[in-house]
C-alpha atoms as a PDB file:
ATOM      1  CA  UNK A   1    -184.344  10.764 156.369  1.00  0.00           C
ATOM      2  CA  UNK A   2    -182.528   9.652 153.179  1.00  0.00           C
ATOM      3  CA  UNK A   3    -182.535   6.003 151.801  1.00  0.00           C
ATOM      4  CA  UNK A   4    -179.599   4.795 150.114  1.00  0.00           C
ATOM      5  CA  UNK A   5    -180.790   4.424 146.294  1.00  0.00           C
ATOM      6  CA  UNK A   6    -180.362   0.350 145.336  1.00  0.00           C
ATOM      7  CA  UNK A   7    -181.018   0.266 141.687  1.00  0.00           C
ATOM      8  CA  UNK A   8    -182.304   2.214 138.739  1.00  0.00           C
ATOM      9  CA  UNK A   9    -185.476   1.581 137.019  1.00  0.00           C
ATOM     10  CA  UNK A  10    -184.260   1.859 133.364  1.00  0.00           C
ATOM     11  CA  UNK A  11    -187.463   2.334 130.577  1.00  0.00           C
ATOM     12  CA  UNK A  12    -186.095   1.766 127.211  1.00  0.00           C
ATOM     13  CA  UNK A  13    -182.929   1.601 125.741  1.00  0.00           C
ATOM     14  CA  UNK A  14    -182.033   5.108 124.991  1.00  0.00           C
ATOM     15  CA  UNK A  15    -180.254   5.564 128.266  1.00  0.00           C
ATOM     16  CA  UNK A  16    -178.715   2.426 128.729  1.00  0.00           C
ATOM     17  CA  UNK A  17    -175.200   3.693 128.103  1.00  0.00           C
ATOM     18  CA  UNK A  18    -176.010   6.131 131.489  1.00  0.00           C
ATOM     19  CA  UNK A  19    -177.405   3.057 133.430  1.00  0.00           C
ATOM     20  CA  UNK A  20    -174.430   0.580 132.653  1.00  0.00           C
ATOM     21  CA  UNK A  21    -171.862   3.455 133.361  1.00  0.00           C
ATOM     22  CA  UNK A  22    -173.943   3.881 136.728  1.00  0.00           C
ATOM     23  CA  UNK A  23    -173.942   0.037 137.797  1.00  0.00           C
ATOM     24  CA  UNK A  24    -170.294  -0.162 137.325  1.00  0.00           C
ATOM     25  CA  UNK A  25    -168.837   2.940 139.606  1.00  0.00           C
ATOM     26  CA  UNK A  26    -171.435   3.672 141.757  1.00  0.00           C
ATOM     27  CA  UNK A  27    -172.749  -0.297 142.117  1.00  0.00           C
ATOM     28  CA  UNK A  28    -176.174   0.182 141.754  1.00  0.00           C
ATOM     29  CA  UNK A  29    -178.680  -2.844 140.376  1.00  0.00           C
ATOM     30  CA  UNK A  30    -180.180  -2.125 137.129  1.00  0.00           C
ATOM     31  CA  UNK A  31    -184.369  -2.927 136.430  1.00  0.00           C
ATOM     32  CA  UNK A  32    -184.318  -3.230 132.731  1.00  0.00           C
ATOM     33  CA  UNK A  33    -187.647  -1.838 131.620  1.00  0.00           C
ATOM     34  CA  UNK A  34    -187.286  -2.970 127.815  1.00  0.00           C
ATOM     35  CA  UNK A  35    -190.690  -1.713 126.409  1.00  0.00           C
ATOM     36  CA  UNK A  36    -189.610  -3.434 123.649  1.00  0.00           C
ATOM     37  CA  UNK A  37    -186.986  -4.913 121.165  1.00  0.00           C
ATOM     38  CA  UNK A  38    -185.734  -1.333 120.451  1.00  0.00           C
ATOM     39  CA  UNK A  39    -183.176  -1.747 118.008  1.00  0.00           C
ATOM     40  CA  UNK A  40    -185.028  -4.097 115.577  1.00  0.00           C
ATOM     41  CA  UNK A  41    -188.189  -1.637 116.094  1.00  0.00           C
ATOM     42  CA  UNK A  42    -185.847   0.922 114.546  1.00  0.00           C
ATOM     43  CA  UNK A  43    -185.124  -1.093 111.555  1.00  0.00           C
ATOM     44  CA  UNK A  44    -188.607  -2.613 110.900  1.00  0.00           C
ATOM     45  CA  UNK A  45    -190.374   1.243 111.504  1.00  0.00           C
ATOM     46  CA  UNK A  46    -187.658   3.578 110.674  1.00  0.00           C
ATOM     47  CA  UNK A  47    -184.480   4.244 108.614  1.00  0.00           C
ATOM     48  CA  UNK A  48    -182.061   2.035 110.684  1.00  0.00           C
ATOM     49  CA  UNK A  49    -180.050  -0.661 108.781  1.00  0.00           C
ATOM     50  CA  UNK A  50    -178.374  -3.582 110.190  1.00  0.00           C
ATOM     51  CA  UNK A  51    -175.172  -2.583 109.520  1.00  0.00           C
ATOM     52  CA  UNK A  52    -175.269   1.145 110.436  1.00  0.00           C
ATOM     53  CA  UNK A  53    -173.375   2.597 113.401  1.00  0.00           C
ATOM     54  CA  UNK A  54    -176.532   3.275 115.409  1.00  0.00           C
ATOM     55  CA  UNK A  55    -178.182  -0.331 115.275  1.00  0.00           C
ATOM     56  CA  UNK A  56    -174.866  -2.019 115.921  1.00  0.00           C
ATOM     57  CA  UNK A  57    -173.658   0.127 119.059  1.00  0.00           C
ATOM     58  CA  UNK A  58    -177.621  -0.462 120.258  1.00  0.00           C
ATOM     59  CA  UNK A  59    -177.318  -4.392 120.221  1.00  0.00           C
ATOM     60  CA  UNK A  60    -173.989  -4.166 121.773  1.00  0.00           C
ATOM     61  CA  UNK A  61    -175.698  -2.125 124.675  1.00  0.00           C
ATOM     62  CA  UNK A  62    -178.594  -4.417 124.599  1.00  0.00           C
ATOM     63  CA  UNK A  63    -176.499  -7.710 125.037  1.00  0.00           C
ATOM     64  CA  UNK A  64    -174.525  -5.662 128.325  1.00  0.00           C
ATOM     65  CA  UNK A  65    -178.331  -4.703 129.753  1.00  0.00           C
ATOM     66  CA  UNK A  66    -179.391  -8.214 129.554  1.00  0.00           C
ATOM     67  CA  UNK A  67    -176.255  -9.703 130.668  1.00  0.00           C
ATOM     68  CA  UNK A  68    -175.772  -7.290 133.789  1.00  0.00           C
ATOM     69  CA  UNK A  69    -179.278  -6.731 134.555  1.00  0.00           C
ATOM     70  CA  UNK A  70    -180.453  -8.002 137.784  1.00  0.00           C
ATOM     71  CA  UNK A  71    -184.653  -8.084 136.817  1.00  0.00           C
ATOM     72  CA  UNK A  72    -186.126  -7.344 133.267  1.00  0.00           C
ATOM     73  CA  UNK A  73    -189.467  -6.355 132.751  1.00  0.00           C
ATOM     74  CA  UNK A  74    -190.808  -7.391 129.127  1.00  0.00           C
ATOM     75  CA  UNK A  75    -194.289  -6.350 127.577  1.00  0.00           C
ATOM     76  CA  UNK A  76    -195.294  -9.525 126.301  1.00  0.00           C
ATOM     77  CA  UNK A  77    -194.352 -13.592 127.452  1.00  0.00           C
ATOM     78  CA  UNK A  78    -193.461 -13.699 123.268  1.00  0.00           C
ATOM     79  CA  UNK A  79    -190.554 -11.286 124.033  1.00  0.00           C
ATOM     80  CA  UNK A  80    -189.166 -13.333 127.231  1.00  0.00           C
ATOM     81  CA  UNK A  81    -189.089 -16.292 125.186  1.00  0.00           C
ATOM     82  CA  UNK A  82    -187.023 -14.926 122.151  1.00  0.00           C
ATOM     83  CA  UNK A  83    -184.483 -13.248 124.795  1.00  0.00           C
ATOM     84  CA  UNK A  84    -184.090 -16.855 126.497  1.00  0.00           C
ATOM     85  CA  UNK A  85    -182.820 -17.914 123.350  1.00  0.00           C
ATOM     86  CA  UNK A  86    -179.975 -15.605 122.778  1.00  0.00           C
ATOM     87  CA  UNK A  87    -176.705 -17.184 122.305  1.00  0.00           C
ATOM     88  CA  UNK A  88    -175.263 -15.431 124.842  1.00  0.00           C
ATOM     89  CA  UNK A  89    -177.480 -15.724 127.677  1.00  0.00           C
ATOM     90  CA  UNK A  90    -177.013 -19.547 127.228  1.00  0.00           C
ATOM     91  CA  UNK A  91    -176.961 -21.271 131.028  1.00  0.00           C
ATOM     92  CA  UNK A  92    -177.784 -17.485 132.355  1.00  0.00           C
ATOM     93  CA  UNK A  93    -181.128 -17.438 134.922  1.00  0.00           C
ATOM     94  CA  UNK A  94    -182.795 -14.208 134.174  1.00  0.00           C
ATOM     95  CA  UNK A  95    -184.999 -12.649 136.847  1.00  0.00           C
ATOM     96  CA  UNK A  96    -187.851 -11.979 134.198  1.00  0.00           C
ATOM     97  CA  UNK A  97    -191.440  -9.907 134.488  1.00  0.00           C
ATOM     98  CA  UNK A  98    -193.986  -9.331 132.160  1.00  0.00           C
ATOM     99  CA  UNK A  99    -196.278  -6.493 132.547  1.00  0.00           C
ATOM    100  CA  UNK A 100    -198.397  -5.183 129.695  1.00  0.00           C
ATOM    101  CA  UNK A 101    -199.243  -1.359 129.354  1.00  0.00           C
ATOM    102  CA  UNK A 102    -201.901  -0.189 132.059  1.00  0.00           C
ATOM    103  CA  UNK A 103    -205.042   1.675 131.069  1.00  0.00           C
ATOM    104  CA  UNK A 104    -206.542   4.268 133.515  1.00  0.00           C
ATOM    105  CA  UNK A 105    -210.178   2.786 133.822  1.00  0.00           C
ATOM    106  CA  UNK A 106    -211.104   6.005 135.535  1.00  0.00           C
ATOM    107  CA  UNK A 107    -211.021   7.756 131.972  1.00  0.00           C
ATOM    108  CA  UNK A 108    -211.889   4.918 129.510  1.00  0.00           C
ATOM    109  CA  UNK A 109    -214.985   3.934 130.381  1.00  0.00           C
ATOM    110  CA  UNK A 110    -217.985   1.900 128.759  1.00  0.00           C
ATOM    111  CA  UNK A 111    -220.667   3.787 127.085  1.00  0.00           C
ATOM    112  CA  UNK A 112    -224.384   2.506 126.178  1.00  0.00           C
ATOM    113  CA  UNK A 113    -223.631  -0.046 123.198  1.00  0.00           C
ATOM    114  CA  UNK A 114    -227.287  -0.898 123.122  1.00  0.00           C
ATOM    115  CA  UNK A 115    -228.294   2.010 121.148  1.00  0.00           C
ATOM    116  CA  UNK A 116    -225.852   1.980 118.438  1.00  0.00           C
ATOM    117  CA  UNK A 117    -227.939   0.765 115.709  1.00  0.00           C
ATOM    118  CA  UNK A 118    -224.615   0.440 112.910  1.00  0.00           C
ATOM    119  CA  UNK A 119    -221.733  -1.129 113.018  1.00  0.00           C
ATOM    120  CA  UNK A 120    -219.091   1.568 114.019  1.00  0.00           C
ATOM    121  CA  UNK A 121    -215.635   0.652 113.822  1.00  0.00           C
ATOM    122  CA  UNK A 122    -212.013   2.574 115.377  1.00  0.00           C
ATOM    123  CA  UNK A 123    -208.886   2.405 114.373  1.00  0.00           C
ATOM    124  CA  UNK A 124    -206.743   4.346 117.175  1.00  0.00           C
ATOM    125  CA  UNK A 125    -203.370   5.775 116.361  1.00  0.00           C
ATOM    126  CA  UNK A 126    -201.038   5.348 113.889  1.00  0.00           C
ATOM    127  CA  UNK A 127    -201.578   3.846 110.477  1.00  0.00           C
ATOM    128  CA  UNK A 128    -197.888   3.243 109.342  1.00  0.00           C
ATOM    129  CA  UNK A 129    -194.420   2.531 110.397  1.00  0.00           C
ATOM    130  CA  UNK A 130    -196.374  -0.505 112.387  1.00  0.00           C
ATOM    131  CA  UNK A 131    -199.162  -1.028 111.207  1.00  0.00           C
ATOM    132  CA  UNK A 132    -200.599  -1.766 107.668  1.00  0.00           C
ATOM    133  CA  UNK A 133    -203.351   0.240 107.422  1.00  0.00           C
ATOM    134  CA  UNK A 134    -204.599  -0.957 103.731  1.00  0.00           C
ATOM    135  CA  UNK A 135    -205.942  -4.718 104.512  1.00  0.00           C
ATOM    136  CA  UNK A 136    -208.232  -3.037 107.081  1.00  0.00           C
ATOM    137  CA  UNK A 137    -210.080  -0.434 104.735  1.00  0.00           C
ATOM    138  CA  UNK A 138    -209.956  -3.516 101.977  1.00  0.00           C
ATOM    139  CA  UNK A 139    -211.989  -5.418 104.533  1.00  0.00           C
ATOM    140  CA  UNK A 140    -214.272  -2.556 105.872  1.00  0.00           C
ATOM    141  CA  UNK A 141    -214.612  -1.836 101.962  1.00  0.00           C
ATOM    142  CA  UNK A 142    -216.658  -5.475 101.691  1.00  0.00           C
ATOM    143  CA  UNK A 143    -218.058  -4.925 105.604  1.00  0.00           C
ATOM    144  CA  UNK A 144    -219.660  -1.811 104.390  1.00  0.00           C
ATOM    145  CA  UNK A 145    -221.188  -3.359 101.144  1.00  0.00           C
ATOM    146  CA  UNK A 146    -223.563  -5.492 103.014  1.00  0.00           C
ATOM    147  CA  UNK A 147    -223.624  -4.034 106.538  1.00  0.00           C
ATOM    148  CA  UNK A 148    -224.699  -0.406 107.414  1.00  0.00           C
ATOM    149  CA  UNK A 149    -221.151   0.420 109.036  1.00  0.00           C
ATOM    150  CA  UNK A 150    -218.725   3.518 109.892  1.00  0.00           C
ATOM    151  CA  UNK A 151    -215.182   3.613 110.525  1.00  0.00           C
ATOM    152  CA  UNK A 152    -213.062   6.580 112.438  1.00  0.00           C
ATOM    153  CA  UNK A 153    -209.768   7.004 111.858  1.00  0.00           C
ATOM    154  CA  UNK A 154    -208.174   8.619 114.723  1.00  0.00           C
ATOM    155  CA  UNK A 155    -204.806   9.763 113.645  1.00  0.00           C
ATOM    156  CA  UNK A 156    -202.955  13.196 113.655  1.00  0.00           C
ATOM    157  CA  UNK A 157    -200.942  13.553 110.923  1.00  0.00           C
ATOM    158  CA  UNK A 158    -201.356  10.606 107.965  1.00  0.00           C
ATOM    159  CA  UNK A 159    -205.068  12.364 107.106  1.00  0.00           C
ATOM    160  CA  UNK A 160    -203.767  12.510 103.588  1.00  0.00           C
ATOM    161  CA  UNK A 161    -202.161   9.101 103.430  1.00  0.00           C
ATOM    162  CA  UNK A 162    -205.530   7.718 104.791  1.00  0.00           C
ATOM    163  CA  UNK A 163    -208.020   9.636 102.654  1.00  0.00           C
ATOM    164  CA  UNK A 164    -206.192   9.002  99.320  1.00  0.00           C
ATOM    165  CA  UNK A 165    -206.498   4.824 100.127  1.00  0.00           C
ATOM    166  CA  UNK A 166    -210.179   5.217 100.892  1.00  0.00           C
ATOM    167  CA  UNK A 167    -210.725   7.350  97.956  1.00  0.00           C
ATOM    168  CA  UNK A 168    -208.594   4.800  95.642  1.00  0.00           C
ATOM    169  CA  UNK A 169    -210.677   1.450  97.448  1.00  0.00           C
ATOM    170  CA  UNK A 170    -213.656   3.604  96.604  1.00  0.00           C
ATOM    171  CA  UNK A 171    -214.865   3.515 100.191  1.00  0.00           C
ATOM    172  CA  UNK A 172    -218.468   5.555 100.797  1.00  0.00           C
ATOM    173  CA  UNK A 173    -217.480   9.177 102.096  1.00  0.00           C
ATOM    174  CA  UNK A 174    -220.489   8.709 104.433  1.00  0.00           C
ATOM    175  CA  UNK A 175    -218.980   5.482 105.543  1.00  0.00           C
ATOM    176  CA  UNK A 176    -215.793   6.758 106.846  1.00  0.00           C
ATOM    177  CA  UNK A 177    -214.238  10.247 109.106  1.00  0.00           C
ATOM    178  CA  UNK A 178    -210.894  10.696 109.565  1.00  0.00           C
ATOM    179  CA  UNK A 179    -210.193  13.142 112.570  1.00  0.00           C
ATOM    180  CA  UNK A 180    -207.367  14.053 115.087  1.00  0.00           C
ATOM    181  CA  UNK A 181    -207.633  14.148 118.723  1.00  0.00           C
ATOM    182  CA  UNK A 182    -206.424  15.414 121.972  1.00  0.00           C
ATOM    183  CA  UNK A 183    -205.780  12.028 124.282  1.00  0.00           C
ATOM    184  CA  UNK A 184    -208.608  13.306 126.841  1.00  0.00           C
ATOM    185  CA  UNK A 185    -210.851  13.191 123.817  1.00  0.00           C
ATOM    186  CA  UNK A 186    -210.138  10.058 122.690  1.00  0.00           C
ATOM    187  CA  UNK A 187    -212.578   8.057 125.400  1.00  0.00           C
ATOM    188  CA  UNK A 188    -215.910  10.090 124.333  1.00  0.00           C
ATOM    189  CA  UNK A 189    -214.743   8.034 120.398  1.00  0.00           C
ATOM    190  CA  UNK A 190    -214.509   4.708 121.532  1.00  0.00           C
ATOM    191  CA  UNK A 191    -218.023   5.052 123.810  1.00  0.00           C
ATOM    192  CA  UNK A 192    -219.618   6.145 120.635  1.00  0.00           C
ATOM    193  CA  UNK A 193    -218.251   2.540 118.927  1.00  0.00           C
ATOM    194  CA  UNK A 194    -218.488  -0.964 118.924  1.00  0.00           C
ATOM    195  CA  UNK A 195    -215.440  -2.689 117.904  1.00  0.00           C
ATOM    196  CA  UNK A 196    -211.676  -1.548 117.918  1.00  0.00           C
ATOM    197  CA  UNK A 197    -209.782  -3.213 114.714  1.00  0.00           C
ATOM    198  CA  UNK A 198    -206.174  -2.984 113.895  1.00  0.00           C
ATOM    199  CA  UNK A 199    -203.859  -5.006 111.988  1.00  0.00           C
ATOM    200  CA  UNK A 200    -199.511  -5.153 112.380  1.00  0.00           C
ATOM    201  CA  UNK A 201    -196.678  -5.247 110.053  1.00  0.00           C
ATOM    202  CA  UNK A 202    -195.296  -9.108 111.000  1.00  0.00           C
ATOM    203  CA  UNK A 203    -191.600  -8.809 112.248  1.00  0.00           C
ATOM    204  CA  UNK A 204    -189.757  -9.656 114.851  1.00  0.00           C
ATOM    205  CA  UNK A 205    -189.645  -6.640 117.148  1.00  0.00           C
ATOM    206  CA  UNK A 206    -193.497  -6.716 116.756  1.00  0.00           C
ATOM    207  CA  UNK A 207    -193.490 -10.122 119.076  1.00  0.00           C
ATOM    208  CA  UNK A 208    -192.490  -7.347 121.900  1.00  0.00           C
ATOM    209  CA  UNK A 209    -194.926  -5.135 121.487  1.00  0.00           C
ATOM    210  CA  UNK A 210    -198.306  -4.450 123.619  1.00  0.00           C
ATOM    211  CA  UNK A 211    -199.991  -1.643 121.963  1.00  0.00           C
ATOM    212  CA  UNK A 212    -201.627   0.644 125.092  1.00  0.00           C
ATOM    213  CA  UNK A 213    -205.053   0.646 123.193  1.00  0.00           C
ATOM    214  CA  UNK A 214    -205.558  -2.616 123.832  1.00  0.00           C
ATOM    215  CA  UNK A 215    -206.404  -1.393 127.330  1.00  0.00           C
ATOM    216  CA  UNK A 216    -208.379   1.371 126.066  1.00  0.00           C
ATOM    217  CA  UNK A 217    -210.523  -0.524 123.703  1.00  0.00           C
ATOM    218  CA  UNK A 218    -211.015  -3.154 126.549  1.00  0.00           C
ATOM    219  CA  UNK A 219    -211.712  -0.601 129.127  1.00  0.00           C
ATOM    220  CA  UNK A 220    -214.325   1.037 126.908  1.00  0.00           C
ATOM    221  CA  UNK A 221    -216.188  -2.315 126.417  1.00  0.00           C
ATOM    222  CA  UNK A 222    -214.779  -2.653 122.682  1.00  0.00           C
ATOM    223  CA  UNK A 223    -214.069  -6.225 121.864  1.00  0.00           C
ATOM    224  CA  UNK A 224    -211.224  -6.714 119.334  1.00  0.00           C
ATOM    225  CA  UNK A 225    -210.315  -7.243 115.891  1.00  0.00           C
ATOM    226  CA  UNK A 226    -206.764  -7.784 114.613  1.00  0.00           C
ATOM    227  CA  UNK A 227    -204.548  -9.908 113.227  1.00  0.00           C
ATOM    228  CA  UNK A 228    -202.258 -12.564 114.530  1.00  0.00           C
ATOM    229  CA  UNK A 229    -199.294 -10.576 115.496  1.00  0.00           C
ATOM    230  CA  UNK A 230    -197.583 -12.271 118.881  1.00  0.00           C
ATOM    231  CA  UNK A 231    -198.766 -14.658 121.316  1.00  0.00           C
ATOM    232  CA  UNK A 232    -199.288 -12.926 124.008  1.00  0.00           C
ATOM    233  CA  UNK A 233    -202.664 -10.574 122.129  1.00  0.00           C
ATOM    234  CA  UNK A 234    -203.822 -13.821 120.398  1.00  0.00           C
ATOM    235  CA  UNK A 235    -204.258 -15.827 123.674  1.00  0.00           C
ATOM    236  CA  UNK A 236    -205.488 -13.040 125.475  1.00  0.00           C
ATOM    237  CA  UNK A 237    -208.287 -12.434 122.680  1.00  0.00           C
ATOM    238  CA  UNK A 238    -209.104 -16.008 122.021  1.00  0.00           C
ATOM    239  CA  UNK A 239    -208.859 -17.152 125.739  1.00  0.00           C
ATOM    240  CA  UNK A 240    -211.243 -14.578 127.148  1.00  0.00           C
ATOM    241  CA  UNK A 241    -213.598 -14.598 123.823  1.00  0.00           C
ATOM    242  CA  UNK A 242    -213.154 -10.667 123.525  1.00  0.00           C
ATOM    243  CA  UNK A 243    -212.358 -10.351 119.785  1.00  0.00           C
ATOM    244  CA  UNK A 244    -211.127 -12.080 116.644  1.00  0.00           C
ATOM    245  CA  UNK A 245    -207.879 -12.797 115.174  1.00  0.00           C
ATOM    246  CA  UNK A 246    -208.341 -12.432 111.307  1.00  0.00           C
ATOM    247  CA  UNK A 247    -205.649 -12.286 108.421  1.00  0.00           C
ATOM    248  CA  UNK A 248    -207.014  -9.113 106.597  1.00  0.00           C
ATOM    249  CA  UNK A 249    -204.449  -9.906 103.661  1.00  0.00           C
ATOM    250  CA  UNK A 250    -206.988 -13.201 102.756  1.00  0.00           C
ATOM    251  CA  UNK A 251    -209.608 -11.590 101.071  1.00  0.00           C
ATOM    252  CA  UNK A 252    -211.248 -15.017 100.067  1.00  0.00           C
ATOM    253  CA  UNK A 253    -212.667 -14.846 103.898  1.00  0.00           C
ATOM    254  CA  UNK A 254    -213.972 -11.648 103.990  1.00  0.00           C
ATOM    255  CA  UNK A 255    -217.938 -13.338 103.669  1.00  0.00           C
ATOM    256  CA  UNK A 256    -216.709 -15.836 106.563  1.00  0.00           C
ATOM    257  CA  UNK A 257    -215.517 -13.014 108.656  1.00  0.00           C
ATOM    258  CA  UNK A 258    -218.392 -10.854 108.196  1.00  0.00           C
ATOM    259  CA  UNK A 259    -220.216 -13.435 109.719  1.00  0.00           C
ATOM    260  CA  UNK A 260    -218.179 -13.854 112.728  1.00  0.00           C
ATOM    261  CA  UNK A 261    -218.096 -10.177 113.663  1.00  0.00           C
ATOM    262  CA  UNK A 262    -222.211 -10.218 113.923  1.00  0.00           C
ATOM    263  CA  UNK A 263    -222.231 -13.558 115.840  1.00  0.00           C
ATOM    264  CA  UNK A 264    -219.304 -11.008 118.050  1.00  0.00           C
ATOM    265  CA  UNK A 265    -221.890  -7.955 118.006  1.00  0.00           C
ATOM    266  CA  UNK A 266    -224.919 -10.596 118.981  1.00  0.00           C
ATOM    267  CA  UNK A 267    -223.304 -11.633 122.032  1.00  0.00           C
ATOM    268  CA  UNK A 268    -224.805  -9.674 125.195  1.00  0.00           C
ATOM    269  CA  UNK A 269    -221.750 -10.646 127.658  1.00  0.00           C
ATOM    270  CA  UNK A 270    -219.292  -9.379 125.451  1.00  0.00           C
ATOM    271  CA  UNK A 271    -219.076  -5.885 126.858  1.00  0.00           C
ATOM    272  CA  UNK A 272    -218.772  -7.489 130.143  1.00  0.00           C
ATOM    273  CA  UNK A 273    -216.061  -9.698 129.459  1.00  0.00           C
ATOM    274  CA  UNK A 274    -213.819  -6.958 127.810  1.00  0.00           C
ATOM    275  CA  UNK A 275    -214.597  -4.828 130.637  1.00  0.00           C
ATOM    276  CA  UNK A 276    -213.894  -7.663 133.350  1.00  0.00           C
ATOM    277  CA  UNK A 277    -210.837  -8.223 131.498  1.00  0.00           C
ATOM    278  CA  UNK A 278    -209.434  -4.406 131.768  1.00  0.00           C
ATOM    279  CA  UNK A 279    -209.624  -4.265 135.295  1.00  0.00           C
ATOM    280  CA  UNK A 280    -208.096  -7.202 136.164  1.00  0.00           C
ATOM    281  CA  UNK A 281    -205.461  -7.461 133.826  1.00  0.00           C
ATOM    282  CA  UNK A 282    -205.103  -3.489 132.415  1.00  0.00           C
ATOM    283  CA  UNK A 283    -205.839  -1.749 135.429  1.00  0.00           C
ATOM    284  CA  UNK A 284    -203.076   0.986 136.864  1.00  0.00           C
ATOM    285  CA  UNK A 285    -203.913  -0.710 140.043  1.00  0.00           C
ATOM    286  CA  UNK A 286    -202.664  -3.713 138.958  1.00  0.00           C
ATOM    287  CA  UNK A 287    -199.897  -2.683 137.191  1.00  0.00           C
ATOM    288  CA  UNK A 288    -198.354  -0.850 140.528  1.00  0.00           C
ATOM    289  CA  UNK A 289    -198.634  -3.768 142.183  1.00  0.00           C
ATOM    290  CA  UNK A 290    -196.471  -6.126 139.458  1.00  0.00           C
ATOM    291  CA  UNK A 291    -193.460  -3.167 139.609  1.00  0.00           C
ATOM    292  CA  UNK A 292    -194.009  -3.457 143.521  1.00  0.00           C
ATOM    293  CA  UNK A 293    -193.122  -6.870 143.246  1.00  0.00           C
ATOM    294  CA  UNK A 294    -190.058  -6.776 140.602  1.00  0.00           C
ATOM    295  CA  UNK A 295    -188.687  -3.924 142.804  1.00  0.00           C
ATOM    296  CA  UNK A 296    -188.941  -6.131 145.944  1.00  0.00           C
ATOM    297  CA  UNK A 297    -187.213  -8.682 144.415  1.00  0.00           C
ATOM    298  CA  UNK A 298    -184.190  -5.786 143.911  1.00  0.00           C
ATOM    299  CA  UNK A 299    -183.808  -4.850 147.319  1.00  0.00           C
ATOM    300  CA  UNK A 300    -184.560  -8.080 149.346  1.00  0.00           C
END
């Protein structure tokens, strides 16, 4: 039999012109799936400006989402809290959900940490537009000089960018690979590590951002090192004990935080914790069940 379609699960901004148009002739409710502050991400990581045709008629569409929305589903608690405080959505009550990117814990999966004698370090996707890829091999520079340490770069198209930084920080060749990956690849990397690392530009669409290897780092038994980029990643680290928050850009700490990742590495729960963590927070299990409950809210 057919059901009579109540609302449209919208992910991203991109078709929001299609959804609004939809809502208005056809009266359907509209799930705002943000995935983030869109707009601003185009300025802060790409060739948008402020003034520019595409970035105003964007924020226009964005204000119309939020206002006519009837549930919005945010990344990160950080995001919810800057959208509360919108001029316009002054006295408004917004039927708000947070749900961070899901992990599939039937493909990340822990490997044996106990017999990785070095220190081996990830970094997991991009290394530009947002991220700032420099303070990390400036601090795995000094790691290396008094640890026997690796990092892997997995990344599939800045290989040059990356290799001509290591070169000019002077970072051992044997210290360091650089290699590209298909995603179904990517687990059999992290189970041959020990800690992911990353570190953010610091802007505002950043504060809506979740990056998916979180989960996949997590998943894999990885604690975490990055910096403090939104709320949301700090607590989550700092709460649970699965990581540190470091500013890579003070290099007058780097002794102090070489010192805090080996009490991190000396710590026999911590595999279990980041793993614990995954499933219940990461899971694709879990994450069914949150959009189950945003779309019963749409229909009751």
């Amino acid at each position: 039999t057919e059901r009579e379609i109540q609302f449209i699960h919208l992910r991203g901004y991109v078709l929001g012109p299609i959804a609004l148009l939809l809502s208005r002739f056809i009266r359907l409710k509209i799930l705002f799936d943000m995935r983030g502050f869109w707009p601003e991400e185009k300025v802060d990581r790409s060739s948008w400006r402020k003034n520019s045709f595409n970035y105003t008629l964007y924020k226009f569409i964005e204000k119309r989402l939020f206002i006519e929305s009837k549930a919005i589903v945010s990344l990160t608690h950080d995001a919810v809290e800057r959208i509360k405080e919108f001029d316009y959505l002054q006295g408004r009550e917004l039927n708000t959900h947070v749900i961070p990117t899901c992990t599939d814990l039937k493909l990340f999966r822990p490997g044996s940490q106990h017999i990785l004698e070095l220190v081996h370090f990830i970094h997991l996707g991009s290394v530009d537009t947002a991220y700032d890829v420099l303070p990390i091999i400036n601090f795995f520079k000094f790691f290396s000089g008094i640890t026997d340490s690796k990092i892997t770069f997995i990344n599939r198209d800045k290989h040059y960018l990356l290799r001509r930084e290591l070169q000019r920080c002077k970072v051992e060749e044997q210290n360091y690979e650089i290699v590209s990956s298909k995603f179904s690849e990517i687990p059999s990397f992290l189970k041959k590590s020990r800690i992911g690392l990353f570190n953010t530009k610091i802007n505002f669409s950043i504060k809506a951002s979740f990056p998916t290897k979180i989960g996949e780092f997590l998943a894999s038994g990885l604690p975490i090192i990055c910096n403090d980029f939104n709320k949301d990643v700090t607590n989550l680290i700092q709460r649970n004990k699965i990581g540190l928050i470091l500013d890579f850009d003070d290099n007058e700490k780097y002794e102090e935080y070489a010192k805090l990742v080996h009490q991190l590495l000396s710590d026999n729960e911590i595999q279990e914790r980041c793993i614990d963590v995954a499933k219940n927070k990461f899971s694709l299990d879990e994450g069914i069940k949150s959009y189950l409950e945003v779309y019963k809210s749409l229909v009751e």
